[in-house]
PDB file of N, CA and C in Angstrom:
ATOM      1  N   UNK A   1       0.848  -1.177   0.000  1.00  0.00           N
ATOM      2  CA  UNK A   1       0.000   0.000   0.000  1.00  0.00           C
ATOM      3  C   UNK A   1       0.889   1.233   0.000  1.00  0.00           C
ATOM      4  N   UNK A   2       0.333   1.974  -1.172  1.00  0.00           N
ATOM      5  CA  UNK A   2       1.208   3.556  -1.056  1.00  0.00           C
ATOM      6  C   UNK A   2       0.383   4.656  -0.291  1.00  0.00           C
ATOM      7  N   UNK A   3       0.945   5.309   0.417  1.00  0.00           N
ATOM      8  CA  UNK A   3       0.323   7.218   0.415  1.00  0.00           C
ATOM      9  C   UNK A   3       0.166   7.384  -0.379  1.00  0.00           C
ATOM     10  N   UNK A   4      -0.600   8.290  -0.460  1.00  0.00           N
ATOM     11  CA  UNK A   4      -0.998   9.390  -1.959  1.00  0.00           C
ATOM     12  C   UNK A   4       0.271  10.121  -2.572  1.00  0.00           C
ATOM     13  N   UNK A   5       1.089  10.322  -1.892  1.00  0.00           N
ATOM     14  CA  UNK A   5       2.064  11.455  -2.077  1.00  0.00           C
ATOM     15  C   UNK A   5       3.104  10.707  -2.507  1.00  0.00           C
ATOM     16  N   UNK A   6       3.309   9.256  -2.314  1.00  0.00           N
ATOM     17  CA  UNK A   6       4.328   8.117  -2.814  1.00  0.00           C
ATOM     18  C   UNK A   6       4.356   7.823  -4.141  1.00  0.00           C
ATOM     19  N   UNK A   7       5.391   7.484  -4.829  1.00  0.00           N
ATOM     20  CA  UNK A   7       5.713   6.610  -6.351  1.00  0.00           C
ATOM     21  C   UNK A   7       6.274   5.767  -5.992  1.00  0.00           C
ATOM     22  N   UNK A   8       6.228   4.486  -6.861  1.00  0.00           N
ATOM     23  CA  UNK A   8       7.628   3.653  -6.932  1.00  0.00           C
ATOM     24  C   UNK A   8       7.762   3.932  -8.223  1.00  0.00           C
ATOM     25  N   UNK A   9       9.672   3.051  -7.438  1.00  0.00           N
ATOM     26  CA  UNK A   9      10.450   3.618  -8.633  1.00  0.00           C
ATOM     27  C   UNK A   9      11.540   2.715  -8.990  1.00  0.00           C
ATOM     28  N   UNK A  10      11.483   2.387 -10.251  1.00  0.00           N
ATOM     29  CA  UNK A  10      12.515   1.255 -10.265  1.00  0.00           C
ATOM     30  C   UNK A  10      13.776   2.025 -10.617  1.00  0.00           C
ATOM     31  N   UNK A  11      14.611   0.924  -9.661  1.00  0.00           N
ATOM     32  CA  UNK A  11      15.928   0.956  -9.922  1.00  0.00           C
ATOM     33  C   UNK A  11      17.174   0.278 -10.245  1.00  0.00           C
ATOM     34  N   UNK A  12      16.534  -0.917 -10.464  1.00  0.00           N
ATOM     35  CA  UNK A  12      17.373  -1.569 -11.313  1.00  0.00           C
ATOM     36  C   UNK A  12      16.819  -2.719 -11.772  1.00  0.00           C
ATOM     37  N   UNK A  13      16.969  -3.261 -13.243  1.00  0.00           N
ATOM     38  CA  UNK A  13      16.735  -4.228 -13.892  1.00  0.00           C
ATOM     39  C   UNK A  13      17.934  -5.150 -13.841  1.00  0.00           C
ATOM     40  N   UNK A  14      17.072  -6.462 -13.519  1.00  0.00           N
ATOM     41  CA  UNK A  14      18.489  -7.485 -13.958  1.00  0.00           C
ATOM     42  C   UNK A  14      17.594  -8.814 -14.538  1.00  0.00           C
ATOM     43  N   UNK A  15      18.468  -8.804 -15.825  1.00  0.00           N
ATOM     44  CA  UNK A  15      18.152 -10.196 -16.625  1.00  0.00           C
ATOM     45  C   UNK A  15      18.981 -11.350 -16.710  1.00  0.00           C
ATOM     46  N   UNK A  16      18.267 -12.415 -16.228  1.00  0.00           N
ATOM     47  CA  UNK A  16      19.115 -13.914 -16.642  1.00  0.00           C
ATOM     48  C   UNK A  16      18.565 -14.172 -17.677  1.00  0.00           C
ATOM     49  N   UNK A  17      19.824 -14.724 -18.375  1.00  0.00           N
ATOM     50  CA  UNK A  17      19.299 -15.700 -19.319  1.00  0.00           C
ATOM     51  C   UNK A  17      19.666 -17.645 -19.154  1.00  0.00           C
ATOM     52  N   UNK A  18      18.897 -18.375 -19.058  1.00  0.00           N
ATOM     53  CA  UNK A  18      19.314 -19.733 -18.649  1.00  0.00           C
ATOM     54  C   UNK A  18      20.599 -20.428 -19.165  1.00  0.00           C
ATOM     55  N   UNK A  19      20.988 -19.691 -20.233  1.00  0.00           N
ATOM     56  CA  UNK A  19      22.526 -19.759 -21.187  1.00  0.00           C
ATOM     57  C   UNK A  19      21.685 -20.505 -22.530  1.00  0.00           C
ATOM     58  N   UNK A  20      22.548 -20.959 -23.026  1.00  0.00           N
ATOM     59  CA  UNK A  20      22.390 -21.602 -24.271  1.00  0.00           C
ATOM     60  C   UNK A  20      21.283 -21.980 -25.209  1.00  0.00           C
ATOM     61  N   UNK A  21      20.548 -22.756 -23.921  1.00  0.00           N
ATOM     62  CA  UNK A  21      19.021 -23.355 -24.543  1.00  0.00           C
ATOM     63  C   UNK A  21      18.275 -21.465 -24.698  1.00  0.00           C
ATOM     64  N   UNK A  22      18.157 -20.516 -23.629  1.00  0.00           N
ATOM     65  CA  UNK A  22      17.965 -19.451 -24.621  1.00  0.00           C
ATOM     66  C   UNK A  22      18.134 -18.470 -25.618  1.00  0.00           C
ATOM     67  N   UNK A  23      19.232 -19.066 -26.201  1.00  0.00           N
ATOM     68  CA  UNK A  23      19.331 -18.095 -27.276  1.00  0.00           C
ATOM     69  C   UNK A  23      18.613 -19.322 -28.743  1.00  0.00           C
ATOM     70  N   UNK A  24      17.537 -18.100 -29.206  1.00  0.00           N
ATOM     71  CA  UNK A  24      16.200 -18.629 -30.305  1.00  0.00           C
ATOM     72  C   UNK A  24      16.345 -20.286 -29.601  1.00  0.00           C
ATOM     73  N   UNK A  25      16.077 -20.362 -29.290  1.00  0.00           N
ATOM     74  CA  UNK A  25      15.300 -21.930 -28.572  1.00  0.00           C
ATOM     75  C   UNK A  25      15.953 -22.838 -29.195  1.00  0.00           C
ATOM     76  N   UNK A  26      17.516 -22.808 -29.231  1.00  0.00           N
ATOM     77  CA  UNK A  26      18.044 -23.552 -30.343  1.00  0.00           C
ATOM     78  C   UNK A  26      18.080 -24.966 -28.992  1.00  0.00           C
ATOM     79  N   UNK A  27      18.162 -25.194 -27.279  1.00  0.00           N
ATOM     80  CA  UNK A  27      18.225 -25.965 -26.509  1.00  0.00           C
ATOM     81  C   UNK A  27      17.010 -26.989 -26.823  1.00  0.00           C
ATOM     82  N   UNK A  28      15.788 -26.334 -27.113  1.00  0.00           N
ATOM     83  CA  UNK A  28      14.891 -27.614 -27.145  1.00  0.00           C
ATOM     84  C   UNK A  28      14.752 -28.158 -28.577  1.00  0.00           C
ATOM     85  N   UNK A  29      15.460 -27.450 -29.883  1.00  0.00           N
ATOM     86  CA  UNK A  29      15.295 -28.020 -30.931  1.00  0.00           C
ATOM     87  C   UNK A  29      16.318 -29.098 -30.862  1.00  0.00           C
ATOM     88  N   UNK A  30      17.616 -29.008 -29.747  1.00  0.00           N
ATOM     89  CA  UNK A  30      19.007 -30.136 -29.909  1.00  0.00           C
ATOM     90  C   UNK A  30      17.710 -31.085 -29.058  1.00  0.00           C
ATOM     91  N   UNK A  31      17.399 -30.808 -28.072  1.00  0.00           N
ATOM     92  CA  UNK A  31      16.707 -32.019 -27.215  1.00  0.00           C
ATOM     93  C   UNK A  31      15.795 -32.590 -28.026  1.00  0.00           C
ATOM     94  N   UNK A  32      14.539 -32.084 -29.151  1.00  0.00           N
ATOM     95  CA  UNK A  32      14.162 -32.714 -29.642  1.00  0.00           C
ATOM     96  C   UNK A  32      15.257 -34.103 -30.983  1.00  0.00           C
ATOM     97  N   UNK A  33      16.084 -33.155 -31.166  1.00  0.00           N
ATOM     98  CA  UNK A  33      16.497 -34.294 -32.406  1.00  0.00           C
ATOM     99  C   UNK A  33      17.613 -35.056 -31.713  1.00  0.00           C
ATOM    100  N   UNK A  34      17.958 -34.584 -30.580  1.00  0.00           N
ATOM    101  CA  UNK A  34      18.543 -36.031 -29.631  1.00  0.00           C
ATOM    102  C   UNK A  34      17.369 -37.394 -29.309  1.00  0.00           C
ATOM    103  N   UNK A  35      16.177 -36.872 -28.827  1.00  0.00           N
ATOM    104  CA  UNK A  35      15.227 -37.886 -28.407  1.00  0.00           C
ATOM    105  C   UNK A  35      15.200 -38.925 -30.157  1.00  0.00           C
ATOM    106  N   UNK A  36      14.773 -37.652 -31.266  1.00  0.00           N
ATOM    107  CA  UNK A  36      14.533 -38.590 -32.420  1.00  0.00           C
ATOM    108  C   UNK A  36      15.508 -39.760 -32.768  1.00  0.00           C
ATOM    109  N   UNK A  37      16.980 -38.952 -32.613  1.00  0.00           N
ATOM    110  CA  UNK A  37      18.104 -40.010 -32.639  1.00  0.00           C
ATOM    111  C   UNK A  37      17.964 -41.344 -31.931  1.00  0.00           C
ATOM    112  N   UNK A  38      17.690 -40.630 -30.929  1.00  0.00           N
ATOM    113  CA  UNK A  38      17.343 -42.074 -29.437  1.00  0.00           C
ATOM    114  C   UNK A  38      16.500 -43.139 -30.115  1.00  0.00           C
ATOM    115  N   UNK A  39      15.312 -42.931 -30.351  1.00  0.00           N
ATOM    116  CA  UNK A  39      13.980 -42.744 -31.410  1.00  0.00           C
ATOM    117  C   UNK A  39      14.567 -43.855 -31.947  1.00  0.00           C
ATOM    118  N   UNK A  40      15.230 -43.730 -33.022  1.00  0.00           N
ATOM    119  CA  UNK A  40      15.762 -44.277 -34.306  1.00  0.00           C
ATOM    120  C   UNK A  40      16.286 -45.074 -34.290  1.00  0.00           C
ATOM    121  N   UNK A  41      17.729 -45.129 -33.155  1.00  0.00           N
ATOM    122  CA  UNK A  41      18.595 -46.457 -32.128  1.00  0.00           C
ATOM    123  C   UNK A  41      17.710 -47.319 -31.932  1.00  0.00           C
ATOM    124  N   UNK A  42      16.428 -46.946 -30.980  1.00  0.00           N
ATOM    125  CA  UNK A  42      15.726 -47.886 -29.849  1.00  0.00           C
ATOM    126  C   UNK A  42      14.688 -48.865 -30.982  1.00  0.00           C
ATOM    127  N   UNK A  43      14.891 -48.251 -32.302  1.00  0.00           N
ATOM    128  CA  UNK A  43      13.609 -48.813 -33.618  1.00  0.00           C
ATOM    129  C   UNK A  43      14.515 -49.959 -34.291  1.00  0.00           C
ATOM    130  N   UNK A  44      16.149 -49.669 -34.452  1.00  0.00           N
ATOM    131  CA  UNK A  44      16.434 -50.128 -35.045  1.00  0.00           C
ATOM    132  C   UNK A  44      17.241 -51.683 -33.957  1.00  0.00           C
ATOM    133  N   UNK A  45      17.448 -51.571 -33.230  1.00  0.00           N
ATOM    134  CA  UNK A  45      17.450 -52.792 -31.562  1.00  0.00           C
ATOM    135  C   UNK A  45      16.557 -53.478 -31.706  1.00  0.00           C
ATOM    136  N   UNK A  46      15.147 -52.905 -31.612  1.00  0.00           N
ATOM    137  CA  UNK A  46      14.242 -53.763 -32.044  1.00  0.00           C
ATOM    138  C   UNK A  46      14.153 -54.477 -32.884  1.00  0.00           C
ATOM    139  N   UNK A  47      14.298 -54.361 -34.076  1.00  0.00           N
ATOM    140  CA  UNK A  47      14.180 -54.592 -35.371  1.00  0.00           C
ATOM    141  C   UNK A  47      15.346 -56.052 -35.365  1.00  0.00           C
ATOM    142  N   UNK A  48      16.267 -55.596 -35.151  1.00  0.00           N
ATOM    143  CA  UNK A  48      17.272 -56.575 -35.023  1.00  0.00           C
ATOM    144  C   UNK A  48      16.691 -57.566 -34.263  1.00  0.00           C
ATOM    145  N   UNK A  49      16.502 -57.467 -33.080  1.00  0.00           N
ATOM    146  CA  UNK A  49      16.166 -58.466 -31.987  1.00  0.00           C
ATOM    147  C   UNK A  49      14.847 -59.489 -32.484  1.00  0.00           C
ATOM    148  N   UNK A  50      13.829 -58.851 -33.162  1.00  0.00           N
ATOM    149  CA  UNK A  50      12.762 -59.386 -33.752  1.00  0.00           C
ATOM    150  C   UNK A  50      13.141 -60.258 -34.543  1.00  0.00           C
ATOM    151  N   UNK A  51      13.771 -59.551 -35.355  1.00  0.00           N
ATOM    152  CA  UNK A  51      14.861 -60.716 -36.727  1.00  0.00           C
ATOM    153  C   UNK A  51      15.392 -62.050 -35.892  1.00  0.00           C
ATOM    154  N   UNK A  52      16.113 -61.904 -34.739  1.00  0.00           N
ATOM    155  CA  UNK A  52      17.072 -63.143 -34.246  1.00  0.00           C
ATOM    156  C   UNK A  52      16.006 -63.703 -33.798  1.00  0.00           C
ATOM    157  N   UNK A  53      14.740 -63.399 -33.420  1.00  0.00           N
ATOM    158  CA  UNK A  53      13.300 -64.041 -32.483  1.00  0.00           C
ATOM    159  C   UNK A  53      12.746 -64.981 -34.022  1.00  0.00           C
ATOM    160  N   UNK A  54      12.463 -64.076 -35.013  1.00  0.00           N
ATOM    161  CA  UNK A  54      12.248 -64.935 -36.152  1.00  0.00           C
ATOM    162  C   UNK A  54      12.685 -66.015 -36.570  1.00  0.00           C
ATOM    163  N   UNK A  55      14.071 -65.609 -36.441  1.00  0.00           N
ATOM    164  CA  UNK A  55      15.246 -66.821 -37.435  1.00  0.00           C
ATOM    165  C   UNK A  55      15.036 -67.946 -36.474  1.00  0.00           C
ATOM    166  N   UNK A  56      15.091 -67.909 -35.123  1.00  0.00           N
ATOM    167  CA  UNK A  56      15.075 -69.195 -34.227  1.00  0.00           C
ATOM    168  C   UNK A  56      13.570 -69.798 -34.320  1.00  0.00           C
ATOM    169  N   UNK A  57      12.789 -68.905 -34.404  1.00  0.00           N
ATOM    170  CA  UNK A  57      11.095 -69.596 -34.466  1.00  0.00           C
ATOM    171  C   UNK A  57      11.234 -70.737 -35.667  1.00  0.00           C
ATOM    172  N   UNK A  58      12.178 -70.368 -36.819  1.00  0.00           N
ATOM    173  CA  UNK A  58      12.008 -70.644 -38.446  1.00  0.00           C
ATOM    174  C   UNK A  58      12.930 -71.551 -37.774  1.00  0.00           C
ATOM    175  N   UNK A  59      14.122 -71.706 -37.395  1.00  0.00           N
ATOM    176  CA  UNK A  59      15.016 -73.005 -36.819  1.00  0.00           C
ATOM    177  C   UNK A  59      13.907 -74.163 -36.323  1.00  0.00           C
ATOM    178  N   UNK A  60      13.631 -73.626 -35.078  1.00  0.00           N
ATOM    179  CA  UNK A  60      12.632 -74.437 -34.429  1.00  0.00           C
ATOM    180  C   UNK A  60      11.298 -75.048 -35.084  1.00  0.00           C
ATOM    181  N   UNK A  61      10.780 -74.376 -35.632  1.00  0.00           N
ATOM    182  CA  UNK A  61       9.770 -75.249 -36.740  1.00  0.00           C
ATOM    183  C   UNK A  61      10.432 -76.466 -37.859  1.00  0.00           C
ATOM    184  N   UNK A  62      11.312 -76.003 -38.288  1.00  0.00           N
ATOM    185  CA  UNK A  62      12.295 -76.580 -38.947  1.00  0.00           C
ATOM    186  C   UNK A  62      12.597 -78.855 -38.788  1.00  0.00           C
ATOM    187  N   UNK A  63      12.856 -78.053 -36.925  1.00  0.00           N
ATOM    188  CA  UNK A  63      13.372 -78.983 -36.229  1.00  0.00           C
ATOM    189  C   UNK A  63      12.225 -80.101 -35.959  1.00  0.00           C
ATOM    190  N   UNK A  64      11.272 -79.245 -35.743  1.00  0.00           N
ATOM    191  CA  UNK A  64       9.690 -79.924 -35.641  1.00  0.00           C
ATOM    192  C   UNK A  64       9.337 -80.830 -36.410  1.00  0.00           C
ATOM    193  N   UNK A  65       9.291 -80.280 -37.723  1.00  0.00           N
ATOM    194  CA  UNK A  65       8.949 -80.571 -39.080  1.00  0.00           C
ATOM    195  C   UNK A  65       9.719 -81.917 -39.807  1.00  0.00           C
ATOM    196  N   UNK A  66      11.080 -82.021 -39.181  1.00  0.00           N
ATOM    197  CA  UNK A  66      11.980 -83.240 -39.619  1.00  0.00           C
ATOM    198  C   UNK A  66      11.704 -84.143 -38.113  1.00  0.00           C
ATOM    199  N   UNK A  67      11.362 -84.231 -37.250  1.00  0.00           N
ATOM    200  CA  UNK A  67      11.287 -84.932 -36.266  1.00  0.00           C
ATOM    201  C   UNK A  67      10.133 -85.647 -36.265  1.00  0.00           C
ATOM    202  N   UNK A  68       8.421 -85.254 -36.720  1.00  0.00           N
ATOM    203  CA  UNK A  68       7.255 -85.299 -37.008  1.00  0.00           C
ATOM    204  C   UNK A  68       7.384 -86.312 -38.488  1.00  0.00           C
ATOM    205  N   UNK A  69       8.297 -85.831 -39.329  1.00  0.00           N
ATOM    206  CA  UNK A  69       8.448 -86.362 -40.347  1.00  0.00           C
ATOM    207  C   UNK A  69       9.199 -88.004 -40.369  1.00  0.00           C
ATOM    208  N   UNK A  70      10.320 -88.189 -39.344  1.00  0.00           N
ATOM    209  CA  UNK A  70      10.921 -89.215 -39.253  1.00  0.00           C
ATOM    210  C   UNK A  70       9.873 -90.164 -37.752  1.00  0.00           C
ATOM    211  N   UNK A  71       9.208 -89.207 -37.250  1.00  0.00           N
ATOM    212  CA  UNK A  71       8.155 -90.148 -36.577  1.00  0.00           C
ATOM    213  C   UNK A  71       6.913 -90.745 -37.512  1.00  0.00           C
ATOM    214  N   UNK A  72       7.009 -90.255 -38.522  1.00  0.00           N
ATOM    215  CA  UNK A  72       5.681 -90.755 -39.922  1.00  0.00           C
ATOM    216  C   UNK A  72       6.278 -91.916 -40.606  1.00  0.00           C
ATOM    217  N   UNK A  73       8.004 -92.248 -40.041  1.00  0.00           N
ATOM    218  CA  UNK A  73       8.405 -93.208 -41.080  1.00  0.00           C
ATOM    219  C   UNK A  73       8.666 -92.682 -42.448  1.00  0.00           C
ATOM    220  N   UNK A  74       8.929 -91.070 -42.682  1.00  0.00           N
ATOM    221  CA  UNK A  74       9.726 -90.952 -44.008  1.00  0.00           C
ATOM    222  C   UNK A  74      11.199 -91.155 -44.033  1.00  0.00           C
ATOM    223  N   UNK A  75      12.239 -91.229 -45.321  1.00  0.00           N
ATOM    224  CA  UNK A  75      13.447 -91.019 -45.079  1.00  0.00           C
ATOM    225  C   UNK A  75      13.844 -90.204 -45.079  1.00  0.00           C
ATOM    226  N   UNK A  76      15.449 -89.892 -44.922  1.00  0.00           N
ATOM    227  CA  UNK A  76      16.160 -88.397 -44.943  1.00  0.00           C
ATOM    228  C   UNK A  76      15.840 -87.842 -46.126  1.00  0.00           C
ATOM    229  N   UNK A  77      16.329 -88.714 -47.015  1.00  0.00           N
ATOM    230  CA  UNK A  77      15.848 -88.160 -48.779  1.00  0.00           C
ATOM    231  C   UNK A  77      14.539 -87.680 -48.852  1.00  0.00           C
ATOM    232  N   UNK A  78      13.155 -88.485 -48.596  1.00  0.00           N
ATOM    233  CA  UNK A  78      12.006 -87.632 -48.635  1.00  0.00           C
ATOM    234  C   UNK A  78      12.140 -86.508 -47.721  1.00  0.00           C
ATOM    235  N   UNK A  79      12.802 -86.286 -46.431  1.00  0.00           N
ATOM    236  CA  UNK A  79      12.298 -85.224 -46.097  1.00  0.00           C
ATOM    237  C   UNK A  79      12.983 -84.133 -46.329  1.00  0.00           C
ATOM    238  N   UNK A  80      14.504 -84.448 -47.190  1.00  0.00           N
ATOM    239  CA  UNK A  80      14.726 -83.284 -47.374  1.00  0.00           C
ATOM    240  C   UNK A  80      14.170 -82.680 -48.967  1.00  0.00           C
ATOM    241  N   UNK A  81      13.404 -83.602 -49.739  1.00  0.00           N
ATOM    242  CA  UNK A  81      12.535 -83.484 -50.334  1.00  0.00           C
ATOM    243  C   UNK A  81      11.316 -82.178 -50.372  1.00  0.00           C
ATOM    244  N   UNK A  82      10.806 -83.118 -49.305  1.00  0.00           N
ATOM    245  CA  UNK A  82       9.896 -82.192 -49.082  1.00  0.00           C
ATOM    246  C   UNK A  82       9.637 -80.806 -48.388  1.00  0.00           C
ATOM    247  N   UNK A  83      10.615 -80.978 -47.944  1.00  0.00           N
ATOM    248  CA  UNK A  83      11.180 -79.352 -46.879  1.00  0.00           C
ATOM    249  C   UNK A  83      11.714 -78.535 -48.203  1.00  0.00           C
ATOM    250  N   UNK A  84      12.575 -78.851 -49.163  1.00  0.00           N
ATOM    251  CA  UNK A  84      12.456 -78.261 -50.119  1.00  0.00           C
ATOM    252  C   UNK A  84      11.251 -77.819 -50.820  1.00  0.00           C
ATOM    253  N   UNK A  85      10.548 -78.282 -51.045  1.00  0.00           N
ATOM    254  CA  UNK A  85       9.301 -77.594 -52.007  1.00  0.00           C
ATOM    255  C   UNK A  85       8.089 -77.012 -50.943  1.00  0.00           C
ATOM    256  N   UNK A  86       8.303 -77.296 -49.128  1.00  0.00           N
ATOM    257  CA  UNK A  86       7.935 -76.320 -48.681  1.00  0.00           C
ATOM    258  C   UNK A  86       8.543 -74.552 -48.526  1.00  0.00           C
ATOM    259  N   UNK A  87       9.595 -74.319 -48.997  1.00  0.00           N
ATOM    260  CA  UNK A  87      10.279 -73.070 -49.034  1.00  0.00           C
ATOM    261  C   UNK A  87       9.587 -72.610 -50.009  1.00  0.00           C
TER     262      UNK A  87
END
């Protein structure tokens, strides 16, 4: 609360700036295309890992498929026969 007869009055300004990230917002455009990078790593891990999950599923059926086959009483020759013209 002022008197009537009172002003304020400034006397001094002081500005921070947070450093870097404020000058033109160049801090959250690096943070965004760091995350995308991240992004891109964490897509391509996956990708890989899915692949090695595949290749062993395709092993393992594989293994199925000649075991099922020599429990039917075929030979090696038929079954590698026929595993051929299943590809």
């Amino acid at each position: 609360m002022l008197y009537p007869d009172e002003e304020l009055e400034i006397r001094r300004i002081e500005y921070g700036s947070p450093g870097f990230k404020d000058l033109a917002g160049l801090g959250d455009i690096v943070g965004h295309i760091m995350e995308f990078i991240f992004r891109l790593i964490e897509h391509r891990s996956r990708r890989e890992k899915r692949k090695l999950e595949n290749d062993r599923l395709r092993i393992e059926n594989a293994r199925e498929f000649v075991q099922l086959a020599k429990e039917c009483g075929y030979t090696e020759a038929d079954i590698r026969k026929n595993y051929a013209m299943l590809k």
